[in-house]
C-alpha atoms as a PDB file:
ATOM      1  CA  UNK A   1       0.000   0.000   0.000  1.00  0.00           C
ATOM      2  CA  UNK A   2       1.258   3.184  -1.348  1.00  0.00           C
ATOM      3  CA  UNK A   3       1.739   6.489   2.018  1.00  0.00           C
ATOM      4  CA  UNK A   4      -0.329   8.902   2.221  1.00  0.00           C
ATOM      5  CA  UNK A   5       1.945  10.853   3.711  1.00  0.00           C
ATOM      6  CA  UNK A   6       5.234  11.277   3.386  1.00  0.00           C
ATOM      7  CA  UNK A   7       7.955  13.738   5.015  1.00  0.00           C
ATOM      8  CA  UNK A   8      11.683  13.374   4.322  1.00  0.00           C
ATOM      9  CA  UNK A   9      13.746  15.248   6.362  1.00  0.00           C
ATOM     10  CA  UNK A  10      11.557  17.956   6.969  1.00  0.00           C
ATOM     11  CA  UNK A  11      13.140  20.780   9.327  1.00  0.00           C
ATOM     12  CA  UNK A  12      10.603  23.242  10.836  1.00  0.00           C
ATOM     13  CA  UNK A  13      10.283  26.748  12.570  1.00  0.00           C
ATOM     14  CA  UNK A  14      10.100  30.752  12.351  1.00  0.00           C
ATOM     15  CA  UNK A  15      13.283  31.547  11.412  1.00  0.00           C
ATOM     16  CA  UNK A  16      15.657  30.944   8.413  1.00  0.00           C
ATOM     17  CA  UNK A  17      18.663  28.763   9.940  1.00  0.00           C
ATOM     18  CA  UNK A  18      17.335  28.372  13.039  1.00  0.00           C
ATOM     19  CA  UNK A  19      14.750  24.544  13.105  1.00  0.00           C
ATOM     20  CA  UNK A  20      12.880  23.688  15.948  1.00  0.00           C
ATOM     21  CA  UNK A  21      12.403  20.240  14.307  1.00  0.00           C
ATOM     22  CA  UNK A  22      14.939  18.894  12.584  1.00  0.00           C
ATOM     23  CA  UNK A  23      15.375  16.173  10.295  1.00  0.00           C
ATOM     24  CA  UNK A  24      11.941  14.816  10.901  1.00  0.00           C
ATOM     25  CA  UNK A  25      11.133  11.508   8.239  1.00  0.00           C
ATOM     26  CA  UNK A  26       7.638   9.830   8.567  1.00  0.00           C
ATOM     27  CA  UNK A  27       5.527   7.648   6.034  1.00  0.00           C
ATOM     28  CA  UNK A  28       1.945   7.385   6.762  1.00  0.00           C
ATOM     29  CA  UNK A  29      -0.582   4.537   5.104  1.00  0.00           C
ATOM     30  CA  UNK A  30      -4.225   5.581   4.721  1.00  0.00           C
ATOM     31  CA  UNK A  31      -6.288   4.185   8.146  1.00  0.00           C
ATOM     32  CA  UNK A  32      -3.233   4.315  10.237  1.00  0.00           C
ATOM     33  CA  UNK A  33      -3.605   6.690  13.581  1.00  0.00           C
ATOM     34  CA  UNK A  34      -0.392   8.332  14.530  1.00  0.00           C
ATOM     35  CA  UNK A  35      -0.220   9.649  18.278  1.00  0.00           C
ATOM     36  CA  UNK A  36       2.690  12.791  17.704  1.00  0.00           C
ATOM     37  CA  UNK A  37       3.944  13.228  21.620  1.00  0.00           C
ATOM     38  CA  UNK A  38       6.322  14.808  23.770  1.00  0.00           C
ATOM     39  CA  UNK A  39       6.456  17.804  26.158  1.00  0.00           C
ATOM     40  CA  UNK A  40       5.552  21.345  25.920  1.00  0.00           C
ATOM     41  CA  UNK A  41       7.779  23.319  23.495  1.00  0.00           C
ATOM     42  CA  UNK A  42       9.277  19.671  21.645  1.00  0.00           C
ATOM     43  CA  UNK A  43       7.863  21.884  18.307  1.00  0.00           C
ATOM     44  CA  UNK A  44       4.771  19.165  17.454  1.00  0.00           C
ATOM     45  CA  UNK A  45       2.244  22.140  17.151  1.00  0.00           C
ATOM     46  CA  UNK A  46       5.306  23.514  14.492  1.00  0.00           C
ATOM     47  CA  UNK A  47       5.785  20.426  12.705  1.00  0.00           C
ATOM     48  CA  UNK A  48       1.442  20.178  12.140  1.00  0.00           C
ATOM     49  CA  UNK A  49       1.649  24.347  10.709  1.00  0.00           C
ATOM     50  CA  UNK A  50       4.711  23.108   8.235  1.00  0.00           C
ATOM     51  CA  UNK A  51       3.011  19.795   6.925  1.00  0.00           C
ATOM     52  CA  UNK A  52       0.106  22.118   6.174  1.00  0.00           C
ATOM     53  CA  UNK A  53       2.240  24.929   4.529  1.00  0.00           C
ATOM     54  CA  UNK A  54       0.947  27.697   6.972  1.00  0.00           C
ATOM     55  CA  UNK A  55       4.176  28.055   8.081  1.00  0.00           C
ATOM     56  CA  UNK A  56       7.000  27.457   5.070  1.00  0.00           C
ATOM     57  CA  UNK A  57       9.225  24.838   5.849  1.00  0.00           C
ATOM     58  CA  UNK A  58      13.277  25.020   7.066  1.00  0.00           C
ATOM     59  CA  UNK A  59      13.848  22.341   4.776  1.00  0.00           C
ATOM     60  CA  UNK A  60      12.536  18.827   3.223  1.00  0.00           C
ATOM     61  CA  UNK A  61       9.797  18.209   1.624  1.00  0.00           C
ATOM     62  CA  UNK A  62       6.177  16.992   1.623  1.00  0.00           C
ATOM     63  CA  UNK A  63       4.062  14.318  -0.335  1.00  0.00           C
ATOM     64  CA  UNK A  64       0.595  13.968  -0.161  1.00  0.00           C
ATOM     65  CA  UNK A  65      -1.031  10.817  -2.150  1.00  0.00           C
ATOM     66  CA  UNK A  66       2.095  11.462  -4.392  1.00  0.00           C
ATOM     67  CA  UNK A  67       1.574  14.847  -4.937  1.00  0.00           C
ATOM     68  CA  UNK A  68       4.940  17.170  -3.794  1.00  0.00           C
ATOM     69  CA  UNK A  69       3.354  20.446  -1.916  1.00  0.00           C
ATOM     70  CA  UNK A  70       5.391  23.116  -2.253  1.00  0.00           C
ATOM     71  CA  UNK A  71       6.562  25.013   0.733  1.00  0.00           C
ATOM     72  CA  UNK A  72       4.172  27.061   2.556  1.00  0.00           C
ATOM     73  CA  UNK A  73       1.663  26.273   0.269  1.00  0.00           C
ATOM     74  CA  UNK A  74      -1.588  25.926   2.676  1.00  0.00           C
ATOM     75  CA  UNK A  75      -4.191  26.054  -0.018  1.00  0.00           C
ATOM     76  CA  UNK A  76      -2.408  23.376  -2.393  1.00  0.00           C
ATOM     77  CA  UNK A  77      -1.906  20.949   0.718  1.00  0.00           C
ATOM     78  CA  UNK A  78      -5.597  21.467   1.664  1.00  0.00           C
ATOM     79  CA  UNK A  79      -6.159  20.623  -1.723  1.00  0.00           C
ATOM     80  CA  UNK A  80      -4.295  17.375  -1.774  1.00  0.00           C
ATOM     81  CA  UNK A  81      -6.557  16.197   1.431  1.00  0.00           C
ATOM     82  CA  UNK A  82      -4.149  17.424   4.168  1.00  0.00           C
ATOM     83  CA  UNK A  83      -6.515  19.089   6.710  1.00  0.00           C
ATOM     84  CA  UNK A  84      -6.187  20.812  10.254  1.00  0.00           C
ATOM     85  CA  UNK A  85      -8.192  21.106  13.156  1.00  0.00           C
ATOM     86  CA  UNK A  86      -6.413  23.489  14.889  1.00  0.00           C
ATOM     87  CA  UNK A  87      -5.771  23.887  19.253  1.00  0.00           C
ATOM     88  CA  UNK A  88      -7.881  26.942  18.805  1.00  0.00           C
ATOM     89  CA  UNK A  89     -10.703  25.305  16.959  1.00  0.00           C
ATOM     90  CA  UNK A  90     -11.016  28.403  14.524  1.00  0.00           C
ATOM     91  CA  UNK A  91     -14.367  28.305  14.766  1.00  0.00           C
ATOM     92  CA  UNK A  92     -16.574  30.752  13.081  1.00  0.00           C
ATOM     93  CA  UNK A  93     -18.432  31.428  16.247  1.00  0.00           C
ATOM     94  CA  UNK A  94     -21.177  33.730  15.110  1.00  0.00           C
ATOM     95  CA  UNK A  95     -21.982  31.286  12.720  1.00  0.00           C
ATOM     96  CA  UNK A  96     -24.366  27.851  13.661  1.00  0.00           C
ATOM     97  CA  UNK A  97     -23.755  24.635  13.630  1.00  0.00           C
ATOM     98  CA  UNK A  98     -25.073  23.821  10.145  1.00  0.00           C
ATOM     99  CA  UNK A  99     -24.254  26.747   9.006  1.00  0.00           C
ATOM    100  CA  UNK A 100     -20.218  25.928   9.927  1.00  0.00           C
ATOM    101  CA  UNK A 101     -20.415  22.668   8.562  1.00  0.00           C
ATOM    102  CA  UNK A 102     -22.225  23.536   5.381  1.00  0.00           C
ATOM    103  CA  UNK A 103     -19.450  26.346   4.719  1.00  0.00           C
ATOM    104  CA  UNK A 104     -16.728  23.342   4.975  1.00  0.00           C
ATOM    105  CA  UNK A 105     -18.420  20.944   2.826  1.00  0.00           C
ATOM    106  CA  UNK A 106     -17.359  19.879  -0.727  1.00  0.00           C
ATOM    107  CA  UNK A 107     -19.777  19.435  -4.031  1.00  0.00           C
ATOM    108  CA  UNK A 108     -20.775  14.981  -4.338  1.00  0.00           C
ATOM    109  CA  UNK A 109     -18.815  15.112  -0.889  1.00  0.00           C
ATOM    110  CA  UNK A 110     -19.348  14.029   3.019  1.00  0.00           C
ATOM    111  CA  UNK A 111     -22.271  15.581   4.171  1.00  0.00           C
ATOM    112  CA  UNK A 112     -23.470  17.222   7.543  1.00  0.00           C
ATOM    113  CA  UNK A 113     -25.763  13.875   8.014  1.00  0.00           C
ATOM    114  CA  UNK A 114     -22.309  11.718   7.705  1.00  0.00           C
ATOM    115  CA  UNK A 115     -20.844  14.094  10.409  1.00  0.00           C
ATOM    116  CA  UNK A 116     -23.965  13.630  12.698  1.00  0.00           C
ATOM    117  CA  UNK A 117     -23.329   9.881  12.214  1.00  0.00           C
ATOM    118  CA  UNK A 118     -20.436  10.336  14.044  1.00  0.00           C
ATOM    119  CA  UNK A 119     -21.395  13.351  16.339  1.00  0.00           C
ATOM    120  CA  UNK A 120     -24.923  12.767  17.069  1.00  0.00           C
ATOM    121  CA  UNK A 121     -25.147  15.076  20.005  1.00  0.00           C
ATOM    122  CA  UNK A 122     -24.204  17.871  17.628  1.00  0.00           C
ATOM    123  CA  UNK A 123     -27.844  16.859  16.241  1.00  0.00           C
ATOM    124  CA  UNK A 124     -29.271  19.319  18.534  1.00  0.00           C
ATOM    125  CA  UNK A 125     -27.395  22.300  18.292  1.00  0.00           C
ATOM    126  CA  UNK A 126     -27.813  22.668  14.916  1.00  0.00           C
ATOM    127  CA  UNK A 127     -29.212  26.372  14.656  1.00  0.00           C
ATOM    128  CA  UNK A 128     -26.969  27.221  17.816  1.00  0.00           C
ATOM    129  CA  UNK A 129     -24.139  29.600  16.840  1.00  0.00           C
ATOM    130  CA  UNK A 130     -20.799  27.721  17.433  1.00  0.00           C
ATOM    131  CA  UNK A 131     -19.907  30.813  20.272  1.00  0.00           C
ATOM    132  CA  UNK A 132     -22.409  29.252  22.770  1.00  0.00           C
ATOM    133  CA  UNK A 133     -21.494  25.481  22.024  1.00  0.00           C
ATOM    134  CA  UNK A 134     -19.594  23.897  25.003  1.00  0.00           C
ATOM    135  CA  UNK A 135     -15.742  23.110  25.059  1.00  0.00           C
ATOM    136  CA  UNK A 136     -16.775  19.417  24.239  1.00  0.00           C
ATOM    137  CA  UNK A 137     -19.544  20.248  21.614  1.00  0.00           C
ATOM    138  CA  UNK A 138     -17.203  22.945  20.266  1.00  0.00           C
ATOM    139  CA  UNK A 139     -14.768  19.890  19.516  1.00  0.00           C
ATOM    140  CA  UNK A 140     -16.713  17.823  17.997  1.00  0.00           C
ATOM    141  CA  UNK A 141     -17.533  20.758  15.259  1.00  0.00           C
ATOM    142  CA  UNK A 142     -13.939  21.206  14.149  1.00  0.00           C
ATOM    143  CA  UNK A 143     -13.467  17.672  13.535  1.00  0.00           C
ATOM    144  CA  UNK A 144     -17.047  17.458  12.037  1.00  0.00           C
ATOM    145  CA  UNK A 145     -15.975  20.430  10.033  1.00  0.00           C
ATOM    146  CA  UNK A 146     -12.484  18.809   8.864  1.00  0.00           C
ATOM    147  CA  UNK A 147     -13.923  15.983   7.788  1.00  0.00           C
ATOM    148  CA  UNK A 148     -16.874  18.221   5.417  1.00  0.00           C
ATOM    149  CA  UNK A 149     -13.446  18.592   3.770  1.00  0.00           C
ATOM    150  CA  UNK A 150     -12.873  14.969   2.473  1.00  0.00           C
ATOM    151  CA  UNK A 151      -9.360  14.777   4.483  1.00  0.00           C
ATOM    152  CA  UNK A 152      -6.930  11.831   2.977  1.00  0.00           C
ATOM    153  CA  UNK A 153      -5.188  13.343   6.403  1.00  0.00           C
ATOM    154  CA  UNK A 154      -6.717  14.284   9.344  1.00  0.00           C
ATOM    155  CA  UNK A 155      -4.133  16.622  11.583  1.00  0.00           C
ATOM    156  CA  UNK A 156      -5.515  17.235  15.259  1.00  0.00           C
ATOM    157  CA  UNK A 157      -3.795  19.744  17.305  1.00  0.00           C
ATOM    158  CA  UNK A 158      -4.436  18.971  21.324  1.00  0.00           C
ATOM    159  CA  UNK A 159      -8.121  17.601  21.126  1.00  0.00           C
ATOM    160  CA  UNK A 160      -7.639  17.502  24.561  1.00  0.00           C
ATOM    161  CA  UNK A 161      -7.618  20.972  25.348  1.00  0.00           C
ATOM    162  CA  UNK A 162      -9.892  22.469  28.284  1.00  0.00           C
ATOM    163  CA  UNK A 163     -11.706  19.238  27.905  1.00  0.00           C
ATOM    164  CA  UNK A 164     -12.518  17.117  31.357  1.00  0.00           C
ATOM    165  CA  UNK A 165     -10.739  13.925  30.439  1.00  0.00           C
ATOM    166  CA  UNK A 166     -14.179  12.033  30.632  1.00  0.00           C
ATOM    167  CA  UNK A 167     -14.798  14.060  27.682  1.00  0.00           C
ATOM    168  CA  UNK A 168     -11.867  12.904  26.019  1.00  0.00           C
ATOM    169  CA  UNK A 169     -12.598   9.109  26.282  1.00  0.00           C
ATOM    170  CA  UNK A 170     -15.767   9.522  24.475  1.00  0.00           C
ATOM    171  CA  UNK A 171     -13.922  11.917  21.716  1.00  0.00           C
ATOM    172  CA  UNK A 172     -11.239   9.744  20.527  1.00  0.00           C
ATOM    173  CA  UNK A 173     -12.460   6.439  19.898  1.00  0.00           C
ATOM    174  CA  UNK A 174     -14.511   8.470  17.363  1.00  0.00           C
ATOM    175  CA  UNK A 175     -11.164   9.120  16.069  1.00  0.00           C
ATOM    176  CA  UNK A 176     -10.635   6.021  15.614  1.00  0.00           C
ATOM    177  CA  UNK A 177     -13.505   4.971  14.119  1.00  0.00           C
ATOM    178  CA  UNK A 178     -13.229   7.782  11.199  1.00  0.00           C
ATOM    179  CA  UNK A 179     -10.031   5.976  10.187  1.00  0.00           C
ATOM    180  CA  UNK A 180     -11.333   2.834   9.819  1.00  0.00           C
ATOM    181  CA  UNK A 181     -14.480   4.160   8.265  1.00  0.00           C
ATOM    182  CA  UNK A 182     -13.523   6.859   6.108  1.00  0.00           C
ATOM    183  CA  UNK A 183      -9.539   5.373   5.453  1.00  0.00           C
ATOM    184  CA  UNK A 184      -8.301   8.448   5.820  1.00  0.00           C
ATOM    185  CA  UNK A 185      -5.026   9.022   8.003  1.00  0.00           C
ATOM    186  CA  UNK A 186      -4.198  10.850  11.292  1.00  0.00           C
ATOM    187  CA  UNK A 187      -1.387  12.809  13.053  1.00  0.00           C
ATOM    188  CA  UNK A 188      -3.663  13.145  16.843  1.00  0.00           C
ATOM    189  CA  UNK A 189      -1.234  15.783  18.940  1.00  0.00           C
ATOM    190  CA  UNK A 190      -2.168  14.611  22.729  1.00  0.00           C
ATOM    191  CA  UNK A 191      -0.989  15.632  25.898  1.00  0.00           C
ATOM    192  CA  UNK A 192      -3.646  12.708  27.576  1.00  0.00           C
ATOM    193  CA  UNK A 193      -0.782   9.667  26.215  1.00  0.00           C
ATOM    194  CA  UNK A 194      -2.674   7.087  27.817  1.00  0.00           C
ATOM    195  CA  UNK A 195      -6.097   7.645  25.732  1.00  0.00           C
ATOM    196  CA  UNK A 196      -3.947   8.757  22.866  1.00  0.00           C
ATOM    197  CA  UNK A 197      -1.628   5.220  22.782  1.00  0.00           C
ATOM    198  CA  UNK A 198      -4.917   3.265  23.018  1.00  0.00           C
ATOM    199  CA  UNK A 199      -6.571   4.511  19.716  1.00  0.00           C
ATOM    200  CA  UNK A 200      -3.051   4.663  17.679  1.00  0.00           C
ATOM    201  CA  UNK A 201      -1.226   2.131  15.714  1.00  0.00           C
ATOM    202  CA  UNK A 202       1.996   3.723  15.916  1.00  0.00           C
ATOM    203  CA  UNK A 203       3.139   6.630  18.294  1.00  0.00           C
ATOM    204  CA  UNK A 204       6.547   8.797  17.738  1.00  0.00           C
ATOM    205  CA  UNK A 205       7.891  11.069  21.024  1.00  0.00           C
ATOM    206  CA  UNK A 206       9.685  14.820  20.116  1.00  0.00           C
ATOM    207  CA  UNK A 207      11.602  16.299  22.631  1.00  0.00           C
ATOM    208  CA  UNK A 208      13.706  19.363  21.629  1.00  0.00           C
ATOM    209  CA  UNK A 209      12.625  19.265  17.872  1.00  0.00           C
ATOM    210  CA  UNK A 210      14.007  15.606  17.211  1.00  0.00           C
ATOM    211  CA  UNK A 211      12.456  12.338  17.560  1.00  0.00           C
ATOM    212  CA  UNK A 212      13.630  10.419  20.162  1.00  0.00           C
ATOM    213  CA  UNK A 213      11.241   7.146  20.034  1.00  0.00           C
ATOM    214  CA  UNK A 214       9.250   5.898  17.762  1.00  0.00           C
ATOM    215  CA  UNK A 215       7.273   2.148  18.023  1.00  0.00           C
ATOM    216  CA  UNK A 216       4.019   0.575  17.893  1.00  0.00           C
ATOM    217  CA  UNK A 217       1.652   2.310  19.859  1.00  0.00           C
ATOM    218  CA  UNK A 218       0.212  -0.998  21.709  1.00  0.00           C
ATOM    219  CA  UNK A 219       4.044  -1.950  22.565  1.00  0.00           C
ATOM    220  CA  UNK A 220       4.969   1.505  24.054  1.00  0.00           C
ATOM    221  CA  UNK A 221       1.487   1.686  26.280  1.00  0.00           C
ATOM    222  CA  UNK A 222       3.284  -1.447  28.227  1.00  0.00           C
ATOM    223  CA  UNK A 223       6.215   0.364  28.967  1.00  0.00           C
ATOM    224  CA  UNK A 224       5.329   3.585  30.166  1.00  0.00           C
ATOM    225  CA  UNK A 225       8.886   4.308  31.416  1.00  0.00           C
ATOM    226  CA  UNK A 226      10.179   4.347  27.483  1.00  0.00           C
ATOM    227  CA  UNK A 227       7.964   7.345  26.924  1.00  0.00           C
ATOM    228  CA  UNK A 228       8.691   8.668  30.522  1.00  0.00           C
ATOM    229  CA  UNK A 229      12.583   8.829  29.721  1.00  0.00           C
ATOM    230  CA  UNK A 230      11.797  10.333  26.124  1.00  0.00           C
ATOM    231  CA  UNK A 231       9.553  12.767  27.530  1.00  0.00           C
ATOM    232  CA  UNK A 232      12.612  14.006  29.769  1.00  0.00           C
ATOM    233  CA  UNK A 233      14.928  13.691  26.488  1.00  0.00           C
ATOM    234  CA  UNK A 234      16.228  10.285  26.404  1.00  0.00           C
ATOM    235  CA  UNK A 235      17.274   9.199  22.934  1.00  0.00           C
ATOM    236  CA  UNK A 236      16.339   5.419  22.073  1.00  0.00           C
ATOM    237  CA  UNK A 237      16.953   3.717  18.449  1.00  0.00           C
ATOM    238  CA  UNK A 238      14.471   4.121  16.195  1.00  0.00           C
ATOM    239  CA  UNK A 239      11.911   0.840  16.075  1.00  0.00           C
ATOM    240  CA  UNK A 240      10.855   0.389  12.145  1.00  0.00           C
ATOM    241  CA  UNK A 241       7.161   0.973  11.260  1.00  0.00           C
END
């Protein structure tokens, strides 16, 4: 099976010279759920805004279904199926429900009744503007709304965030189940590693813009102290995917 997604020694950051990932290489087959961790400042949210192309890239490159994006290129990787749900959400909050999802959706595409399928409390919110939505229904939108856009990769930036982690559980098996469904891929950026491991096939750990582990997600969710020593910026061999 040909990658989705491919980066090859993609550098990322802000300034010319000056990466705060480095020499990052990944190859990503449609369906498969990869868990992107590490601590605060490791430069995952970074690496997500260069795959995209809304930040240019230090170096490397990017294929999507075979198709070379261009640095910094946002609307051509959108294009190609690479899509972002942002830690912000960027919701258009005076706007509904329907009204956000309709403005996502593509012509012969998914369609707000395939989202509900997967979101059916969002069911009832439909004519309530996206501003009064709670943290958890807010969530479910901007995936709902990424996937209006057809993804071949899904890209989600701290689902977690300001969520109770009850909230959580219920949100990412969905995750999961999109995958399966839909075969498209995903790059989930989680702080909550337990929940995040147990919906992934494979799981890679940043710390200071390089990876330091990399395995099968089931295998590193037995041995918590791996990720515990990556986390504080112990380097292990890479295990092959």
């Amino acid at each position: 099976m040909s990658a989705v997604l491919e980066c090859s020694g993609l550098a990322a950051g802000y300034a010319k010279g000056r990466p705060c990932v480095r020499d990052f290489d990944l190859e990503l087959q449609p369906g498969e759920v990869l868990s992107l961790l590490g601590p605060n400042g490791a430069g995952k949210t970074t690496l997500l805004m260069t795959m995209t192309g809304l930040i240019p890239s230090l170096g490397g490159n990017v294929t999507i279904a075979g198709v070379a994006v261009k640095p910094g290129q946002a609307r051509a990787s959108s294009r190609a199926g690479l899509v972002l749900v942002p830690d912000d959400r960027a919701l258009f909050t005076g706007l509904t429900v329907k009204e956000n999802l309709e403005l996502a959706g593509r012509r012969g595409g998914t369609t707000v009744a395939d989202v509900l399928g997967y979101f059916p409390a969002l069911g009832e919110r439909m004519k309530v503007s996206s501003g009064m939505l709670s943290g958890g229904e807010q969530q479910m939108l901007a995936v709902g709304r990424a996937l209006m856009q057809d993804p071949k990769v899904l890209l989600i930036d701290e689902l977690s965030m300001g969520l109770a982690p009850v909230i959580v559980e219920a949100l990412l098996p969905v995750i999961r189940k999109v995958a399966d469904d839909t075969g498209a891929a995903v790059i989930l950026v989680e702080q909550h590693v337990r929940l995040a491991l147990e919906i992934a096939d494979t799981a890679i750990v940043l710390a200071h813009g390089v990876e330091v582990l990399r395995g099968p997600a089931g295998e590193l969710a037995a041995e918590p102290e791996r990720i515990e020593r990556a986390y504080l910026g112990g380097s292990e061999a890479k295990t092959p995917v």
